[in-house]
N, C-alpha and C. Protein backbone atom coordinates (compact mmCIF):
# COMPACT_ATOMS: atom_id res chain seq x y z
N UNK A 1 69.16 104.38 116.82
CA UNK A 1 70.02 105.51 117.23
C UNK A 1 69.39 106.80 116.71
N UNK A 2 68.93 107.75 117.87
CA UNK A 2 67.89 108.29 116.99
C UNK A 2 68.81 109.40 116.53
N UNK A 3 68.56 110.14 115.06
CA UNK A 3 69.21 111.55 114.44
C UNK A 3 70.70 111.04 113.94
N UNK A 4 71.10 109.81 114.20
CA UNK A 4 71.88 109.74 113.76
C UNK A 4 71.76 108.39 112.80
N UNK A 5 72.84 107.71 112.95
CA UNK A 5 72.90 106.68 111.98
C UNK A 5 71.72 105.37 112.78
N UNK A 6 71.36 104.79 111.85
CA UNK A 6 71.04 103.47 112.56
C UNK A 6 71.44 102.01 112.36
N UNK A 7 71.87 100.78 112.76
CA UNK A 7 72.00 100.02 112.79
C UNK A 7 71.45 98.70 113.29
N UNK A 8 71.61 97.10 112.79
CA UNK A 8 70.91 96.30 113.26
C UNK A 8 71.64 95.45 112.55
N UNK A 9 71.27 93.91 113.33
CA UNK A 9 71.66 92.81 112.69
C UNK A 9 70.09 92.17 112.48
N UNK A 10 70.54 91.44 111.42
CA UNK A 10 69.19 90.80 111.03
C UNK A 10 69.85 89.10 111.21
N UNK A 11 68.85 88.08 111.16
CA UNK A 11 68.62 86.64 111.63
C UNK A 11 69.71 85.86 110.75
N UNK A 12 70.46 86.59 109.59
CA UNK A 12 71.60 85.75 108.88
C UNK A 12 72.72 86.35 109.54
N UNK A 13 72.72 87.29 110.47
CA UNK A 13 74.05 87.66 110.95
C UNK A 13 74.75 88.76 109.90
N UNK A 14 73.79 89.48 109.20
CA UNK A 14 74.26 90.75 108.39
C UNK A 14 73.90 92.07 108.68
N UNK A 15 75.14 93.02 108.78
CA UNK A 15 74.72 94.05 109.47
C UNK A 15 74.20 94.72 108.48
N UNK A 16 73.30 95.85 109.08
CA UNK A 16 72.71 96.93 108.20
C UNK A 16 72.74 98.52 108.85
N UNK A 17 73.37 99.58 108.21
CA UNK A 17 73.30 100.74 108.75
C UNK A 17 72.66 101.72 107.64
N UNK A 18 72.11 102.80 108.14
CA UNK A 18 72.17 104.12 106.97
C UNK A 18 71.61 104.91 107.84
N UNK A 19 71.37 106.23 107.35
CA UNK A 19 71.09 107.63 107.47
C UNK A 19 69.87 107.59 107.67
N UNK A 20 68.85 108.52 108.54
CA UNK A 20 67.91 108.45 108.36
C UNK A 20 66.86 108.98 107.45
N UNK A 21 65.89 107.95 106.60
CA UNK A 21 65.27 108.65 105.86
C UNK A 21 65.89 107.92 104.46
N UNK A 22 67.33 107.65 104.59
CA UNK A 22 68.43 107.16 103.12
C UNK A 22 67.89 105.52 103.07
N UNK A 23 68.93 104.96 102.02
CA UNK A 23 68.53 103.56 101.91
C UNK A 23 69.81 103.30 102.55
N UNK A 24 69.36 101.85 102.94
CA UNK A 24 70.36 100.74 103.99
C UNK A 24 70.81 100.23 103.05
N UNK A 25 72.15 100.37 104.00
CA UNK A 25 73.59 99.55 103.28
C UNK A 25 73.59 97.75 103.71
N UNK A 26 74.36 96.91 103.48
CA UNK A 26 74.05 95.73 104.20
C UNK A 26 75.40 95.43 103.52
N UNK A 27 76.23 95.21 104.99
CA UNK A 27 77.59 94.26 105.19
C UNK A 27 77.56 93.17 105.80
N UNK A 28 78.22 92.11 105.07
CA UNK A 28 78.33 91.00 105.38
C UNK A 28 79.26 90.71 106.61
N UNK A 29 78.85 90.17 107.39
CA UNK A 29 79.25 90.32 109.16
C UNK A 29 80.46 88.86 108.91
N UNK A 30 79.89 87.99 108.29
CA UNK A 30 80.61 86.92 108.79
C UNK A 30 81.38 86.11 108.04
N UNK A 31 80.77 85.81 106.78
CA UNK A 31 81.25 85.12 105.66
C UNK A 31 82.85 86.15 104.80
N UNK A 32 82.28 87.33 105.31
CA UNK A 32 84.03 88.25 104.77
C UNK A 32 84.89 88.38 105.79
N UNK A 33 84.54 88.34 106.79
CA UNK A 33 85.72 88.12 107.87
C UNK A 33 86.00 86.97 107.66
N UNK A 34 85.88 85.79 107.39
CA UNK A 34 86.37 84.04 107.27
C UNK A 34 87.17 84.38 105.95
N UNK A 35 86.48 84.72 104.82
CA UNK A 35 87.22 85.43 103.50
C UNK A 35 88.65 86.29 103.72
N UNK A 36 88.71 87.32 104.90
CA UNK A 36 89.92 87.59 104.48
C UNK A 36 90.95 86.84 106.15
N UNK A 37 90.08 86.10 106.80
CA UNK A 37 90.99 85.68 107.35
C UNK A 37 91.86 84.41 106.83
N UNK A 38 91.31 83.76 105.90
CA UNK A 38 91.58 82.63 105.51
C UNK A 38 92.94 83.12 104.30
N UNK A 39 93.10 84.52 103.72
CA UNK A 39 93.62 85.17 102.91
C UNK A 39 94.97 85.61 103.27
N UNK A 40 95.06 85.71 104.81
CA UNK A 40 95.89 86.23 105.63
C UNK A 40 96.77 84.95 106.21
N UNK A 41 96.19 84.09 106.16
CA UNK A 41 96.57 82.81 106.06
C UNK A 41 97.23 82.13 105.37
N UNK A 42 96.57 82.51 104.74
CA UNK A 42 97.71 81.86 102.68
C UNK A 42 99.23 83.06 102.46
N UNK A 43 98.99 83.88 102.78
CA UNK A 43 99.37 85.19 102.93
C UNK A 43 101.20 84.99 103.64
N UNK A 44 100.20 84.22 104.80
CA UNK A 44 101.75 84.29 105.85
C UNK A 44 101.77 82.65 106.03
N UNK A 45 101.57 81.60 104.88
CA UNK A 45 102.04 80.40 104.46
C UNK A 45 101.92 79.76 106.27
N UNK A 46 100.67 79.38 106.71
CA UNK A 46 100.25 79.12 108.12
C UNK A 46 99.25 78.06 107.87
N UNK A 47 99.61 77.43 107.07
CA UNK A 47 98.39 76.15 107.21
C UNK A 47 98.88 75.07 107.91
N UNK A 48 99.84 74.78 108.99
CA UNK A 48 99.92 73.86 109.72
C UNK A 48 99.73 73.95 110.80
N UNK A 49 99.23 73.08 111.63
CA UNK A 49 98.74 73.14 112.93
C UNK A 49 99.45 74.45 113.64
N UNK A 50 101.15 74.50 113.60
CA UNK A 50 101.26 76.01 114.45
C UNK A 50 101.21 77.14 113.75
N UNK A 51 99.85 77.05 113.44
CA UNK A 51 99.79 78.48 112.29
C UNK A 51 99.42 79.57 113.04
N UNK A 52 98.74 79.32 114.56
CA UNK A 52 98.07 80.27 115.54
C UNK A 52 99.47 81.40 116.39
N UNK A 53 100.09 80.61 116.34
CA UNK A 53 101.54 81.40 117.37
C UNK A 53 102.07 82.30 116.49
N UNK A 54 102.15 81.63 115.48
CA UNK A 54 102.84 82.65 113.78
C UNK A 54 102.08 83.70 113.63
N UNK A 55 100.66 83.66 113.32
CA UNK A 55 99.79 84.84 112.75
C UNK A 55 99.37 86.03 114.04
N UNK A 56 99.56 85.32 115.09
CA UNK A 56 99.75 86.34 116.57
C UNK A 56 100.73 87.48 116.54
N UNK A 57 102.28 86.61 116.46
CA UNK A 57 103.04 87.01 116.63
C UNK A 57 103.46 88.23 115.53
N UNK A 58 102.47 87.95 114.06
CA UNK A 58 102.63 89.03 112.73
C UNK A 58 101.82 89.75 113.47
N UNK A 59 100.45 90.07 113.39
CA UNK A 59 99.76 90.66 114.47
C UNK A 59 100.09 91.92 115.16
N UNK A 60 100.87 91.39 116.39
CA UNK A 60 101.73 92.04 117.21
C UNK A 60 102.76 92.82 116.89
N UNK A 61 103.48 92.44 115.49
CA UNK A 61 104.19 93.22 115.49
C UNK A 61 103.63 94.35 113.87
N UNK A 62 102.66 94.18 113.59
CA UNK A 62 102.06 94.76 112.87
C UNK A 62 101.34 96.27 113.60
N UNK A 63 100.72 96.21 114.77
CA UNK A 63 99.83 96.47 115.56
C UNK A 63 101.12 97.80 116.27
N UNK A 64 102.42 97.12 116.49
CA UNK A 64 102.96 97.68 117.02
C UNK A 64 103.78 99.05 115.85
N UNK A 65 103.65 98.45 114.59
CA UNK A 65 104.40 99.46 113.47
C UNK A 65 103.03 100.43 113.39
N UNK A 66 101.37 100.08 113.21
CA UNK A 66 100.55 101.09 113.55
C UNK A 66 100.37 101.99 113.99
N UNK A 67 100.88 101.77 115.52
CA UNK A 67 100.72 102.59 116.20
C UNK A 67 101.99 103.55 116.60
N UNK A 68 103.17 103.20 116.15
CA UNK A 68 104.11 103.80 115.66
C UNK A 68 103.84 104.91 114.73
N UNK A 69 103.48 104.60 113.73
CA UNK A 69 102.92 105.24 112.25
C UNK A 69 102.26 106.50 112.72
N UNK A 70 100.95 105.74 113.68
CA UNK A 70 100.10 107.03 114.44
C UNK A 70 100.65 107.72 115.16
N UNK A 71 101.46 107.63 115.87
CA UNK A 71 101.89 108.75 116.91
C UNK A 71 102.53 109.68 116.52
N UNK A 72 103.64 109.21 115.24
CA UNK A 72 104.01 110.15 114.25
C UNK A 72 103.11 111.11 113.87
N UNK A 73 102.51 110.43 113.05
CA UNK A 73 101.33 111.41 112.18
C UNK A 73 100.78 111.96 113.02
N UNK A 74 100.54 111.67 114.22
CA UNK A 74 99.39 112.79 115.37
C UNK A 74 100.60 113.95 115.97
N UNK A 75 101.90 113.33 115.76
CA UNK A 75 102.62 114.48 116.73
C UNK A 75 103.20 115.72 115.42
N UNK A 76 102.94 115.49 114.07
CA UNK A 76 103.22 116.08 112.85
C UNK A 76 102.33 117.11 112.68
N UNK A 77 100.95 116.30 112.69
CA UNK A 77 99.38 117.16 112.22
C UNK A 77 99.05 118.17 113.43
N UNK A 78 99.81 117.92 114.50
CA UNK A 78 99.24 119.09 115.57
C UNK A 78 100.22 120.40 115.45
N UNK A 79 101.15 119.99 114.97
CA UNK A 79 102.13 121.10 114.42
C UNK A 79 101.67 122.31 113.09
N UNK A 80 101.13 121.43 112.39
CA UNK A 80 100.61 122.12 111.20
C UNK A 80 99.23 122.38 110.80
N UNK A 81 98.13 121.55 111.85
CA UNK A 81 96.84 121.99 111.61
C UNK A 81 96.34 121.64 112.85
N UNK A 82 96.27 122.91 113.73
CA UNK A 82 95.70 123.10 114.70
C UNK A 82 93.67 123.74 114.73
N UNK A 83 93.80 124.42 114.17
CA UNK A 83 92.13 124.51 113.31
C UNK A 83 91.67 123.63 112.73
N UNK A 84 92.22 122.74 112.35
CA UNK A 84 91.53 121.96 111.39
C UNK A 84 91.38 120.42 112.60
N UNK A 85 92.22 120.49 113.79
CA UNK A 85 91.43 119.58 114.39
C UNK A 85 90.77 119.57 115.24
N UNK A 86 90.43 121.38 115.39
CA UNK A 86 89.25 121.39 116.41
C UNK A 86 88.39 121.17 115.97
N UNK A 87 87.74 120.97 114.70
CA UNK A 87 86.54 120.48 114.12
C UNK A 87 86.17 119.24 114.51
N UNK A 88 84.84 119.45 115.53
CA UNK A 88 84.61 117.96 115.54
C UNK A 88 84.47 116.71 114.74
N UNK A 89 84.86 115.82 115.25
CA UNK A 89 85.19 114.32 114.43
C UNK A 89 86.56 114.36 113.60
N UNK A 90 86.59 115.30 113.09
CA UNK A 90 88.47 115.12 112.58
C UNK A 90 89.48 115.10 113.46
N UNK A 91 89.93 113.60 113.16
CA UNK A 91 91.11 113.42 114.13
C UNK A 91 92.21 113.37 113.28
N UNK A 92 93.84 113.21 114.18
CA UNK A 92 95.12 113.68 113.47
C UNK A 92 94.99 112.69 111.71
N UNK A 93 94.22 111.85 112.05
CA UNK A 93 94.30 110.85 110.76
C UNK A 93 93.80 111.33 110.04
N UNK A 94 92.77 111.82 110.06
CA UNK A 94 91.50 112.31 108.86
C UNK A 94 92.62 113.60 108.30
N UNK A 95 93.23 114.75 109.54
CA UNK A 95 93.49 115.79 109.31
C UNK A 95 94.48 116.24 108.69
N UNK A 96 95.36 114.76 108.80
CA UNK A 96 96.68 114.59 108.28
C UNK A 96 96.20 114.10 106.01
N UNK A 97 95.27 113.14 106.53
CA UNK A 97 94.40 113.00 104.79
C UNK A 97 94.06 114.35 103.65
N UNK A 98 93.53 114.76 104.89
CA UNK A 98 93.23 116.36 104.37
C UNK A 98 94.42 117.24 103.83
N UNK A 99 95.08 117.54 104.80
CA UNK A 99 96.09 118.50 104.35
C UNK A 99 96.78 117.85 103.12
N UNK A 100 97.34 116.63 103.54
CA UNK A 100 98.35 115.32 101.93
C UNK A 100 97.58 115.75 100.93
N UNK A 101 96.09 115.49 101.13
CA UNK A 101 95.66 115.66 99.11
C UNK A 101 94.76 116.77 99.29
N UNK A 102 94.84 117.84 100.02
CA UNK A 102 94.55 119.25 99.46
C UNK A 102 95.87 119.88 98.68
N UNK A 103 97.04 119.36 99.19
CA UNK A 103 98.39 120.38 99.18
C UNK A 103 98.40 121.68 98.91
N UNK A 104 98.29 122.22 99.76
CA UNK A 104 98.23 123.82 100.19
C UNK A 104 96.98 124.36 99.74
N UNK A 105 95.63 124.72 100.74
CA UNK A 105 94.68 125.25 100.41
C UNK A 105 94.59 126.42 99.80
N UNK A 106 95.56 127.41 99.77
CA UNK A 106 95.81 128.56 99.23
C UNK A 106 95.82 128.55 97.25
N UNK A 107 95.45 127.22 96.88
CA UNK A 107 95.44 127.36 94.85
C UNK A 107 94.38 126.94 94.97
N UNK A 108 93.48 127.17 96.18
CA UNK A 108 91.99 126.98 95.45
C UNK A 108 91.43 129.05 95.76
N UNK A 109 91.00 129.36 95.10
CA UNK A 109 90.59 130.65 95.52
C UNK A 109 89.41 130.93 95.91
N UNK A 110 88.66 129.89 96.42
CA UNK A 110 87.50 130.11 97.02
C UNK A 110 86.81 128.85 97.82
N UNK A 111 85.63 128.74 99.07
CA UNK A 111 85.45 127.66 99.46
C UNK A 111 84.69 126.92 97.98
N UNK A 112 84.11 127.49 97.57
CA UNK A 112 83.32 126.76 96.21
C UNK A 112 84.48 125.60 95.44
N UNK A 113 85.17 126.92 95.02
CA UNK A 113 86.15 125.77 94.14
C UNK A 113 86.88 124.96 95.06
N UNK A 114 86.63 124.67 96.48
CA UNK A 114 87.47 123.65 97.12
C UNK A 114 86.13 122.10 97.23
N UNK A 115 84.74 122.80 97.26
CA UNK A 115 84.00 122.08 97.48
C UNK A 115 83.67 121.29 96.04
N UNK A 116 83.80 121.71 94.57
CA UNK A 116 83.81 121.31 93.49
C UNK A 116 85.34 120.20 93.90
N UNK A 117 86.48 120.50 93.84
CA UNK A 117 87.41 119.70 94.05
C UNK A 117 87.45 118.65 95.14
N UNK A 118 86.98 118.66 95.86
CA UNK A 118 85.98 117.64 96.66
C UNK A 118 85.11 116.83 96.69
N UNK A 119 84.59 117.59 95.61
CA UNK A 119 82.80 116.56 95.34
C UNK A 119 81.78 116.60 96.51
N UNK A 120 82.02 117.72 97.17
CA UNK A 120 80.96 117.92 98.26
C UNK A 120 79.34 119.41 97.39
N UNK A 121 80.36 119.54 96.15
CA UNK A 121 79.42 120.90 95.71
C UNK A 121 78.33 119.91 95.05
N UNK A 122 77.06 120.62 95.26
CA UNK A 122 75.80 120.10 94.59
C UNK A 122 75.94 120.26 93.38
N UNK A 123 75.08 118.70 92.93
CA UNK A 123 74.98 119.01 91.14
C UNK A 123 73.33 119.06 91.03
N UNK A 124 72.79 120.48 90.13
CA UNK A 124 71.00 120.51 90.08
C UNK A 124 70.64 119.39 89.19
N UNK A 125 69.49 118.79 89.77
CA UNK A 125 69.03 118.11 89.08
C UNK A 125 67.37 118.96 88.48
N UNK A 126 66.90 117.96 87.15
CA UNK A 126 65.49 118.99 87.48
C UNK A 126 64.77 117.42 87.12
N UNK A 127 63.29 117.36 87.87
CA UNK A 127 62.18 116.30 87.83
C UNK A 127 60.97 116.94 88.03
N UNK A 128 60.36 116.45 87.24
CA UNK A 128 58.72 117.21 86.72
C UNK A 128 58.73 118.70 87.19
N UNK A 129 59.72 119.39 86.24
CA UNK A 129 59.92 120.69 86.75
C UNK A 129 59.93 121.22 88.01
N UNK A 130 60.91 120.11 88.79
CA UNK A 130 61.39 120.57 90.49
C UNK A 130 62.59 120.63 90.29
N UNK A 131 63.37 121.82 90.71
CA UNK A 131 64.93 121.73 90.88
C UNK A 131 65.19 121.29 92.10
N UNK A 132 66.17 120.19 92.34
CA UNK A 132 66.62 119.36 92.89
C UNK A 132 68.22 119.88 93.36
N UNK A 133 68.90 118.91 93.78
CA UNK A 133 69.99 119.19 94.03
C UNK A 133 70.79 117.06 94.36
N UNK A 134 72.05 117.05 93.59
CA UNK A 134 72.11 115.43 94.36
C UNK A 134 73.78 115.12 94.54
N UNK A 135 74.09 113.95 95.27
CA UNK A 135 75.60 114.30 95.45
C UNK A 135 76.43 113.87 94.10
N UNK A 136 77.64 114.87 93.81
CA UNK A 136 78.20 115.02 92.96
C UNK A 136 79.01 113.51 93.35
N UNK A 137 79.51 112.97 91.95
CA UNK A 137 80.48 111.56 92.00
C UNK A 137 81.95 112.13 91.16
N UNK A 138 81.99 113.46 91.02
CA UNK A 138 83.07 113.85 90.83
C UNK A 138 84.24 114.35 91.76
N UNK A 139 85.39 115.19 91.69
CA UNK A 139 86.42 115.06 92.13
C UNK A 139 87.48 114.52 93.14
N UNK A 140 88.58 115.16 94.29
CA UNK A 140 88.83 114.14 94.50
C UNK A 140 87.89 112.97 95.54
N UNK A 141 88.60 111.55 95.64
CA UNK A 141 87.09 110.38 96.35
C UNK A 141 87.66 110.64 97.29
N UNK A 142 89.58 110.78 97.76
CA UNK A 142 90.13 110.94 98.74
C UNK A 142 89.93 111.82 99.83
N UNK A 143 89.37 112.88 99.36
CA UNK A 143 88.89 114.06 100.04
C UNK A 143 87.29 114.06 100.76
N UNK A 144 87.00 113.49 99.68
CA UNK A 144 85.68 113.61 99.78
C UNK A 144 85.56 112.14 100.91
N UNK A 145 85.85 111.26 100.81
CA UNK A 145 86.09 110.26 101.92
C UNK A 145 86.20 111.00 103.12
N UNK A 146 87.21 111.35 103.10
CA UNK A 146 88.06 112.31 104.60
C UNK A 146 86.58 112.64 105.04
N UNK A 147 86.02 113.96 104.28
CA UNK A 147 84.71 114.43 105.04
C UNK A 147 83.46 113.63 105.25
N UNK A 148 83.30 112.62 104.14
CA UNK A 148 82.50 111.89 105.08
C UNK A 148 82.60 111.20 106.09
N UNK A 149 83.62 110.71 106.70
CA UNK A 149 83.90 109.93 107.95
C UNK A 149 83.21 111.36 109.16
N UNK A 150 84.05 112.22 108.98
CA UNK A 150 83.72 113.39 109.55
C UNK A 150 82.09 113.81 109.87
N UNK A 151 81.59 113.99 108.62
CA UNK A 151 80.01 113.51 109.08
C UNK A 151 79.32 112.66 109.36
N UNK A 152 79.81 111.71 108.95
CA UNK A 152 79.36 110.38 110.23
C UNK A 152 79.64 110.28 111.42
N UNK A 153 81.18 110.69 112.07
CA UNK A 153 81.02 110.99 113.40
C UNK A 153 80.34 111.82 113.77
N UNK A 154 80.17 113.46 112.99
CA UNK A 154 79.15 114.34 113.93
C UNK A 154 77.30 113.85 113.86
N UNK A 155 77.49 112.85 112.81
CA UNK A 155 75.71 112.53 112.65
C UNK A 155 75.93 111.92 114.14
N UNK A 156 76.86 110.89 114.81
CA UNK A 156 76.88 110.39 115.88
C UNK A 156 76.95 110.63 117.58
N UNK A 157 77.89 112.08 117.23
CA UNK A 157 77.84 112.21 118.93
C UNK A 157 77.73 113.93 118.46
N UNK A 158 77.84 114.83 117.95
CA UNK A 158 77.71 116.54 117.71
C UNK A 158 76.48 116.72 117.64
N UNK A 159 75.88 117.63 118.70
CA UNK A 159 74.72 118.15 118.75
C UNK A 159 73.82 118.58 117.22
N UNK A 160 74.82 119.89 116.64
CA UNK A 160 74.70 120.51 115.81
C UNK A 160 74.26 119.77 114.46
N UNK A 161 74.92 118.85 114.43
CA UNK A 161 75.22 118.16 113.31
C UNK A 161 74.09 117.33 113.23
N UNK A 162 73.42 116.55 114.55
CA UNK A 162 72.40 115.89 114.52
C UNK A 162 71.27 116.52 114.44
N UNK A 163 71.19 117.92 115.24
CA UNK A 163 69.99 118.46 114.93
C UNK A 163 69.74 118.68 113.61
N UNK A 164 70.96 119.25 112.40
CA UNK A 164 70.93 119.94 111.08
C UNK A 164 69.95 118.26 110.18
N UNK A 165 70.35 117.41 110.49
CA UNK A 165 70.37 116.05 109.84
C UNK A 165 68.95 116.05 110.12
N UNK A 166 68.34 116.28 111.63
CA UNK A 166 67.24 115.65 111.96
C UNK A 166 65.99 116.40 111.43
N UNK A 167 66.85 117.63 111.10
CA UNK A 167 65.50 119.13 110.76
C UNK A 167 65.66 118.68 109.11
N UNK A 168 66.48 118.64 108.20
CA UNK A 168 66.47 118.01 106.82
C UNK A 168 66.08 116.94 106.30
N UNK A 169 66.18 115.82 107.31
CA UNK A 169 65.81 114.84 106.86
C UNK A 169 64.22 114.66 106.93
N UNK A 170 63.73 115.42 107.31
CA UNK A 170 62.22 115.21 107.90
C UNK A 170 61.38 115.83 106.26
N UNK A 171 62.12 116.41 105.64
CA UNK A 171 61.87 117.30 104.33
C UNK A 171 62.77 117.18 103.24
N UNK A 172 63.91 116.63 103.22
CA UNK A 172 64.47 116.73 101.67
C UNK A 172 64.70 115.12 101.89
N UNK A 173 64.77 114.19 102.91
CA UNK A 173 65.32 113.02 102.94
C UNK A 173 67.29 112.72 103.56
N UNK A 174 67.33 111.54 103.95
CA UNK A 174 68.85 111.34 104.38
C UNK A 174 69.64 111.82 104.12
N UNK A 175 69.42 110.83 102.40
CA UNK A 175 70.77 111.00 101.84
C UNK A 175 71.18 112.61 101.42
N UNK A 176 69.71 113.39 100.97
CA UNK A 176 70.03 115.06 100.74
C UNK A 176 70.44 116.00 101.85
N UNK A 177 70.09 115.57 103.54
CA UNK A 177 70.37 115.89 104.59
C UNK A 177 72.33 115.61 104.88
N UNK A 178 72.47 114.76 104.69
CA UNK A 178 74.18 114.24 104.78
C UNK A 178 74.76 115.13 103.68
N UNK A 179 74.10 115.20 102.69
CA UNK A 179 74.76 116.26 101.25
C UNK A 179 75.05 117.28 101.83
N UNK A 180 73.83 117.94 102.58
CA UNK A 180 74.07 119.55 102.86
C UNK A 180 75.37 119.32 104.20
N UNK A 181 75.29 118.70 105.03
CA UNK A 181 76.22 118.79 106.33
C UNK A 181 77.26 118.48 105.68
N UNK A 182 77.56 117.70 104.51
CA UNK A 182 79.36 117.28 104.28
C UNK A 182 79.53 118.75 103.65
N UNK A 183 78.59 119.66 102.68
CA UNK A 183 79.08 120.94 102.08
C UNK A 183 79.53 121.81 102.80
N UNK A 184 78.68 121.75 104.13
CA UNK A 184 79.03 122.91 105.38
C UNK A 184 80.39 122.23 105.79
N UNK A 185 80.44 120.98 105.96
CA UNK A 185 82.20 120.27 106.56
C UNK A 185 83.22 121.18 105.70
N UNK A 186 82.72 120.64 104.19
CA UNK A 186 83.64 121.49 103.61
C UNK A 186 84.03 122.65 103.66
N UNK A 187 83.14 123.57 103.89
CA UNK A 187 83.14 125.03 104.18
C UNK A 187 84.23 125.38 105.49
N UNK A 188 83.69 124.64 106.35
CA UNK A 188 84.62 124.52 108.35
C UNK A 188 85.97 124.33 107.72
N UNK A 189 86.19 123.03 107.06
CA UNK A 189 87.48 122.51 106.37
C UNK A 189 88.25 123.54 106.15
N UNK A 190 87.61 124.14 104.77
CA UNK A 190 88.77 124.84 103.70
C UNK A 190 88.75 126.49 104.72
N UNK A 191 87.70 126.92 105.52
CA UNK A 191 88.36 127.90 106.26
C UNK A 191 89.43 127.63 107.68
N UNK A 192 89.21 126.04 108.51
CA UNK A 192 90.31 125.69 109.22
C UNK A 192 92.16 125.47 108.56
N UNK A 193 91.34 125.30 106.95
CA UNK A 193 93.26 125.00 106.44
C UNK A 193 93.60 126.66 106.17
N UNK A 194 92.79 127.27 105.66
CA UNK A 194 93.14 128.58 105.33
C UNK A 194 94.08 129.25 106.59
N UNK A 195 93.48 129.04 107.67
CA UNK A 195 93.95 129.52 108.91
C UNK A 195 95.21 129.07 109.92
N UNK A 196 95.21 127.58 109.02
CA UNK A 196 96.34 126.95 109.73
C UNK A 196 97.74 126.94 108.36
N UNK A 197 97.25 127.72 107.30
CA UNK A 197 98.62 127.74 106.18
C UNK A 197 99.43 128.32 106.79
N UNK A 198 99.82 129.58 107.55
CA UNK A 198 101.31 130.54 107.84
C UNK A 198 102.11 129.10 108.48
N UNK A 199 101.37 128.24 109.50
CA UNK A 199 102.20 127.18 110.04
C UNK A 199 102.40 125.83 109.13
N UNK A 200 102.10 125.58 107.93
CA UNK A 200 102.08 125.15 107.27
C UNK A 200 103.31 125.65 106.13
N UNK A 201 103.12 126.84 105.99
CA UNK A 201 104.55 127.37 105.01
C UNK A 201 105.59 127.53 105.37
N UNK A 202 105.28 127.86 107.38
CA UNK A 202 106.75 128.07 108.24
C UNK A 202 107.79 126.73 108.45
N UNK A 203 106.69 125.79 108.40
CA UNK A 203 106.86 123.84 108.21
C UNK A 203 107.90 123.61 107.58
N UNK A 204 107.77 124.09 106.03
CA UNK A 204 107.96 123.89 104.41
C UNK A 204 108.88 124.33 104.62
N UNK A 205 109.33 125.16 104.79
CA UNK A 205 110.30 126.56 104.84
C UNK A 205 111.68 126.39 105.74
N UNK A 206 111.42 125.44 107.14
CA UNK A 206 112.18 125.00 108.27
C UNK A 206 113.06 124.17 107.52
């Protein structure tokens, strides 16, 4: 997949993806799906022959409280963050994540201190007297999750996003290429919530 992520299965049936330029991740395709299906099993006490009609029928009505859940949350988040989901790849889910554990972008007073509270701000490193830069493992993971999904969709289908990845990675490497695009997410982010707070306080306030 070129500029963006890549993927493959290899001859044991384990997938492998990463960034280009980064190191490969490797998920187990088959042996953890049997793991938690067998879990789900014990779970909903289905070890007799009609254990198939039972775990359907949870399923179904699981599937159906989901998507319940979602339509909520998508018909909530368009009310209160309309900027924040024109950003490509953030959808009502991500956007709805965002707003819950920012709570009100307005007590951070700057994009910096939103990107430190994030863990999207660079920490310098120095090696044989080269200043560096590498991703921070501090603040919140919740947040910082949110935006990476976000840059993984735009490494995937956003022009912008693939070109930024494809021109960095050729010179600082993957994983430092994904660093800089989640900082800029952050940046899009904390100025889309900034812009969507008056409907956000009028929300609060109703």
């Amino acid at each position: 997949m070129p500029n963006g992520l890549e993927s493959s299965h290899d001859s044991a049936g384990t997938f492998t993806s990463s960034i280009p330029g980064g190191r490969r991740r490797r998920k187990p395709a088959g042996p953890a799906r049997s793991t938690r299906f067998k879990r789900i099993c014990r779970t909903l006490g289905v070890s007799s022959p009609n254990w198939w009609p039972r775990l359907v029928e949870h399923l179904r009505r699981l599937t159906v409280e989901i998507d319940e859940l979602k339509g909520e949350i998508t018909s909530r988040i368009a009310a209160l963050a309309s900027s924040l989901l024109a950003i490509p790849g953030c959808g009502p889910l991500i956007a709805a994540k965002l707003v819950g554990e920012t709570a009100r972008v307005d007590r951070f007073h700057s994009k910096d201190a939103f990107a430190r509270h994030n863990g999207t701000a660079p920490l310098p490193v120095w090696s044989s007297n080269r200043a560096r830069h590498r991703l921070s493992r501090t603040g919140s993971r919740q947040l910082n999750a949110a935006i990476h999904r976000i840059a993984l969709t735009q490494a995937r289908c956003h022009p912008d996003a693939r070109a930024l990845l494809a021109r960095k990675a050729s010179g600082d490497g993957g994983m430092e290429a994904l660093r800089i695009l989640k900082r800029r997410l952050s940046d899009a982010v904390f100025k889309a919530m900034a812009a969507d707070l008056p409907l956000f306080v009028a929300a609060a306030a109703a």
